[in-house]
N, C-alpha and C. Protein backbone atom coordinates (compact mmCIF):
# COMPACT_ATOMS: atom_id res chain seq x y z
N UNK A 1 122.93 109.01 72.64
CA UNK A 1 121.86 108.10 73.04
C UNK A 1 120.97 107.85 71.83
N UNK A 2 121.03 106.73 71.80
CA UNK A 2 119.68 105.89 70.22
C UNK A 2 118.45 106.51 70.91
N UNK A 3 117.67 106.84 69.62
CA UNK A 3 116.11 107.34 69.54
C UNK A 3 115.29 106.10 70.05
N UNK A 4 116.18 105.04 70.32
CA UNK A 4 115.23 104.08 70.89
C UNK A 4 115.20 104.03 72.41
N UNK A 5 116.41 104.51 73.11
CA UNK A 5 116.47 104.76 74.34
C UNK A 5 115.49 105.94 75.11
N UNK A 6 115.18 105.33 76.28
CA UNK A 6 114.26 106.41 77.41
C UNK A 6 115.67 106.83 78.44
N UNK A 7 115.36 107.82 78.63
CA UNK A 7 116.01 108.12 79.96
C UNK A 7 114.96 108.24 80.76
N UNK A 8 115.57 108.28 82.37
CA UNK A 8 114.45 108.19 83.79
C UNK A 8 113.59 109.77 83.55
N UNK A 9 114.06 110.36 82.70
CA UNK A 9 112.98 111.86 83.00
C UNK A 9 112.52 112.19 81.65
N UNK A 10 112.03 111.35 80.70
CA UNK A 10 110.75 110.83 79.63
C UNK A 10 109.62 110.20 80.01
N UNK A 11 110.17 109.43 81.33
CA UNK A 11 108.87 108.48 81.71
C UNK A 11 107.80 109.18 82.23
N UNK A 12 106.61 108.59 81.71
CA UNK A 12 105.32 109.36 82.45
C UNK A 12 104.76 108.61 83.55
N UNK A 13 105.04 109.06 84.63
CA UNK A 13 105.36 108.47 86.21
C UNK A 13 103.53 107.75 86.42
N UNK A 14 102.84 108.63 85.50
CA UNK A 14 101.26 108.40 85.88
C UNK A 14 100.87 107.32 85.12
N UNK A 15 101.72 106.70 83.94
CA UNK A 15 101.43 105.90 83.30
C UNK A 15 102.47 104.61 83.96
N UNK A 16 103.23 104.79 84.20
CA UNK A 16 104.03 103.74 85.10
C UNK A 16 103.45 102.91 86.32
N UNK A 17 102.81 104.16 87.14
CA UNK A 17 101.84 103.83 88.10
C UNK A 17 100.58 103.08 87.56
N UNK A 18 100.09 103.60 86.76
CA UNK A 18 98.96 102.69 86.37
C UNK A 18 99.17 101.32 86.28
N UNK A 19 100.17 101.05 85.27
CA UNK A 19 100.47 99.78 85.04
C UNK A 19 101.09 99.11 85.78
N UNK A 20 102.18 99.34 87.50
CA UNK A 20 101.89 99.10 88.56
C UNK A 20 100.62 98.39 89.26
N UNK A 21 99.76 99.20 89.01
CA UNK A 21 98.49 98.92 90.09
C UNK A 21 97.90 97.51 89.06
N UNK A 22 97.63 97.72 87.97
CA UNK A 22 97.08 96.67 87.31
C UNK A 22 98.28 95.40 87.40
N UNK A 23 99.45 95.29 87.48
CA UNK A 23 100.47 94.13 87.75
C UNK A 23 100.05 93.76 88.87
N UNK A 24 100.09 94.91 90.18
CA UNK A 24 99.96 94.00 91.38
C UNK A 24 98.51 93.60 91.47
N UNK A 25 97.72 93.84 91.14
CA UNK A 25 96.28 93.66 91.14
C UNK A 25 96.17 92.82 90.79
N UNK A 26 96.32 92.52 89.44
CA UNK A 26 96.55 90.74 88.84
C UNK A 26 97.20 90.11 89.83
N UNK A 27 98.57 90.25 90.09
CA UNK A 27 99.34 89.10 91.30
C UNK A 27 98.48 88.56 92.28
N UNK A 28 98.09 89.30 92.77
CA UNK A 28 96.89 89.88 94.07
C UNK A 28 95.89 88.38 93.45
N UNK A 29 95.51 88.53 92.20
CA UNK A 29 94.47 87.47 91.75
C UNK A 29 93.15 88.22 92.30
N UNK A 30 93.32 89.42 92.05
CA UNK A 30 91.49 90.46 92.40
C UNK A 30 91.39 91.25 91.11
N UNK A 31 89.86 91.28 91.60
CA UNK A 31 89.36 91.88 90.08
C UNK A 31 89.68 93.84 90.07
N UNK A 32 89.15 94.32 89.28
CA UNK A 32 89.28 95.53 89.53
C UNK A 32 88.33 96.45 90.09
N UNK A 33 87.07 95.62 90.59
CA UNK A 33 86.16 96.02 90.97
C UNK A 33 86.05 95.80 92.27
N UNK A 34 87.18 94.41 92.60
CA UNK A 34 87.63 94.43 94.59
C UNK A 34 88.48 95.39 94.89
N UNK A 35 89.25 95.60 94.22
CA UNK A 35 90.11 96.42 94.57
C UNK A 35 89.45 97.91 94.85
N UNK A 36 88.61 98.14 94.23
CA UNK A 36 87.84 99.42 93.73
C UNK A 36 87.03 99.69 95.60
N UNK A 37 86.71 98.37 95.80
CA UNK A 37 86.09 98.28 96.96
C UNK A 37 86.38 98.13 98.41
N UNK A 38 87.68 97.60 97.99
CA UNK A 38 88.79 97.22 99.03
C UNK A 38 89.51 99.47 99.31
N UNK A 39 89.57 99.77 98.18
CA UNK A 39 90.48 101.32 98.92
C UNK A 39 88.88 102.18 98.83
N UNK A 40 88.08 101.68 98.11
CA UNK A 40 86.64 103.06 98.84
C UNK A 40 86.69 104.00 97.37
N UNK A 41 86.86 103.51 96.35
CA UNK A 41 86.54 104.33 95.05
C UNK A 41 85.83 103.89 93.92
N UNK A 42 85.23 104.09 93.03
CA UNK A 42 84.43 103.40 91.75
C UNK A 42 85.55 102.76 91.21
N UNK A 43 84.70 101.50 90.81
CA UNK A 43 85.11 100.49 90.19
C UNK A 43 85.67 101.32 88.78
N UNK A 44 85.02 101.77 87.92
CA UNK A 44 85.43 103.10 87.16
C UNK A 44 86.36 103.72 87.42
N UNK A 45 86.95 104.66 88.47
CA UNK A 45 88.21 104.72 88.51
C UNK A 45 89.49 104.14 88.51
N UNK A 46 88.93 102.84 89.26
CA UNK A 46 90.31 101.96 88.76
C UNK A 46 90.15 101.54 87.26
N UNK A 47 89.18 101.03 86.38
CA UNK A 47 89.35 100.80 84.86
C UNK A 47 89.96 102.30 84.42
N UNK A 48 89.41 103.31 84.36
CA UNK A 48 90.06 104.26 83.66
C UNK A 48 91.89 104.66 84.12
N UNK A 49 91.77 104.46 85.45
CA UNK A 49 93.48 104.58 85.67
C UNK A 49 94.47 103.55 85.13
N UNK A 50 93.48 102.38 84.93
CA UNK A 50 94.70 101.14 84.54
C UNK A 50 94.60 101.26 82.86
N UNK A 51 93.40 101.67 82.34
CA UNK A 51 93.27 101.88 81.06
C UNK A 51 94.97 102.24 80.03
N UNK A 52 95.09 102.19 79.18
CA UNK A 52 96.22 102.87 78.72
C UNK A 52 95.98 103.98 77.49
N UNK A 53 94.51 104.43 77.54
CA UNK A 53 94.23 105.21 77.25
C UNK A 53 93.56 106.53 78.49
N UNK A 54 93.54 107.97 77.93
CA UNK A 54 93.04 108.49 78.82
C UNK A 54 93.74 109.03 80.07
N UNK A 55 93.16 110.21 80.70
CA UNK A 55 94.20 110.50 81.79
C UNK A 55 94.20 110.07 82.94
N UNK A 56 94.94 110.04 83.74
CA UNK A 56 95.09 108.97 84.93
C UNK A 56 95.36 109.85 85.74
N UNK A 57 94.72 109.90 87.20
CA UNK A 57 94.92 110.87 88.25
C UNK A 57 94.74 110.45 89.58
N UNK A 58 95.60 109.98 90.60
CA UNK A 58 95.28 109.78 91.80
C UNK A 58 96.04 110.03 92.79
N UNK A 59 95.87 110.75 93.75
CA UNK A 59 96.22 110.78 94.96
C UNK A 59 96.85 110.44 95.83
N UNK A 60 98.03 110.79 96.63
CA UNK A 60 98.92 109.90 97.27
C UNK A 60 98.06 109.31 98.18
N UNK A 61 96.76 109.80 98.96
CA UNK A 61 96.31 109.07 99.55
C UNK A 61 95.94 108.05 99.34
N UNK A 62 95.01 107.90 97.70
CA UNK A 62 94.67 106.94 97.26
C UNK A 62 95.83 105.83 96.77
N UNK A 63 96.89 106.47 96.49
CA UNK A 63 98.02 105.16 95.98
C UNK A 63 98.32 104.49 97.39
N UNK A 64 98.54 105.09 98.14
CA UNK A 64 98.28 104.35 99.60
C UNK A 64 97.34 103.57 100.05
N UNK A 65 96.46 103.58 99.94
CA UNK A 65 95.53 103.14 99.72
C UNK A 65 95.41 101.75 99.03
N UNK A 66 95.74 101.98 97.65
CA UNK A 66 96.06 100.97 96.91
C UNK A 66 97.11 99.85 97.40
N UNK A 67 97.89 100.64 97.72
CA UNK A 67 98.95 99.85 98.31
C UNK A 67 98.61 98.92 99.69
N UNK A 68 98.10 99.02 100.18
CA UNK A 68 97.70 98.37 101.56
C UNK A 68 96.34 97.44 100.93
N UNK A 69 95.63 97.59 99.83
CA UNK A 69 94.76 96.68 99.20
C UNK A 69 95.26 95.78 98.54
N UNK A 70 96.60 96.15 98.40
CA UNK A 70 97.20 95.02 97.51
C UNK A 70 98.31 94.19 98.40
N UNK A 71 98.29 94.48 99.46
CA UNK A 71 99.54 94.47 100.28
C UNK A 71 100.76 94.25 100.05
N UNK A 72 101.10 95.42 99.59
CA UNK A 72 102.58 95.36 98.64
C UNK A 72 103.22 97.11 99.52
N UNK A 73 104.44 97.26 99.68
CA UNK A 73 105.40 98.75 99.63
C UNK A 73 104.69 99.50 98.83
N UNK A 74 104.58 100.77 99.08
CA UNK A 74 104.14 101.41 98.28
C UNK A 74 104.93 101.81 97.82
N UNK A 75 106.11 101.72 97.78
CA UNK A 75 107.10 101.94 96.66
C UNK A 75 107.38 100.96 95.46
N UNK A 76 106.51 100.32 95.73
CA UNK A 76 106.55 99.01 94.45
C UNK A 76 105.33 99.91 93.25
N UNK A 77 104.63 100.67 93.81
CA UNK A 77 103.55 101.58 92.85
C UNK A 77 104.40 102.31 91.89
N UNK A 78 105.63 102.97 92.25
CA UNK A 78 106.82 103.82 91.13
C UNK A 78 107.84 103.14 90.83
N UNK A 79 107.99 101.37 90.61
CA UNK A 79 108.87 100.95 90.66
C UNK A 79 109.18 101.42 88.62
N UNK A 80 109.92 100.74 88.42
CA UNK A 80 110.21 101.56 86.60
C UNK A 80 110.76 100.28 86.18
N UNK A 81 110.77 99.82 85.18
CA UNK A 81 111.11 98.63 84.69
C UNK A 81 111.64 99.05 83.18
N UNK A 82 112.99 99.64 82.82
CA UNK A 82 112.71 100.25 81.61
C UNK A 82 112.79 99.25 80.45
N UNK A 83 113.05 97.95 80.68
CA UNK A 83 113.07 97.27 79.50
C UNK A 83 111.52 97.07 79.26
N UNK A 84 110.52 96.58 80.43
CA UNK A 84 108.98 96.16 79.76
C UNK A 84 108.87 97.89 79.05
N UNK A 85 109.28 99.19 79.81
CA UNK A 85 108.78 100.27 79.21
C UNK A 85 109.23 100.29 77.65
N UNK A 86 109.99 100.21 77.33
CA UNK A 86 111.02 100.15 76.08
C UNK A 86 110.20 99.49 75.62
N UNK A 87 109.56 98.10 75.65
CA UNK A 87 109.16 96.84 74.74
C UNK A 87 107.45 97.77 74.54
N UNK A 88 106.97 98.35 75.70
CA UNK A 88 105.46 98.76 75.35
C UNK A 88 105.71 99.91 74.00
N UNK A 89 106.41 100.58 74.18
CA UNK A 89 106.80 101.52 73.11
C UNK A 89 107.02 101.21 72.04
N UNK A 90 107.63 99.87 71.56
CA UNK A 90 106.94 99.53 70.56
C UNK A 90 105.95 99.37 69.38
């Protein structure tokens, strides 16, 4: 395997998710401060989770949560896309 390749158990599932929530959030066409308001948490927590700096920590309740604010599967929150992942690595 090339040093340029990921396999599925390199990925950092918390950073995947983040950038999840900020895709569907944009789709959504809401800010991050509705959303913040829409699942019941600081507007601050969602900037620092979507951030791509910094550590990211939330809750299955809260990804549920998220998920029904965005009205999307909540399996669309761990979906993996490894080519955009590959291209961010960059």
């Amino acid at each position: 395997m090339g040093s340029d390749r990921m396999n599925k158990y390199e990925i950092n599932i918390y950073e995947q998710i983040s950038r999840n929530i900020k895709k569907y959030r944009m789709l959504a066409g809401i800010t991050q401060a509705e959303l913040a308001e829409r699942v019941g948490v600081s507007h601050e927590f969602i900037r620092r989770n979507e951030s791509k700096k910094g550590v990211k920590s939330f809750s299955v309740d809260t990804l549920w949560k998220i998920s029904l604010a965005l009205d999307i599967d909540p399996g669309k929150l761990f979906e993996i896309d490894m080519e955009e992942l590959i291209n961010t690595k960059k």
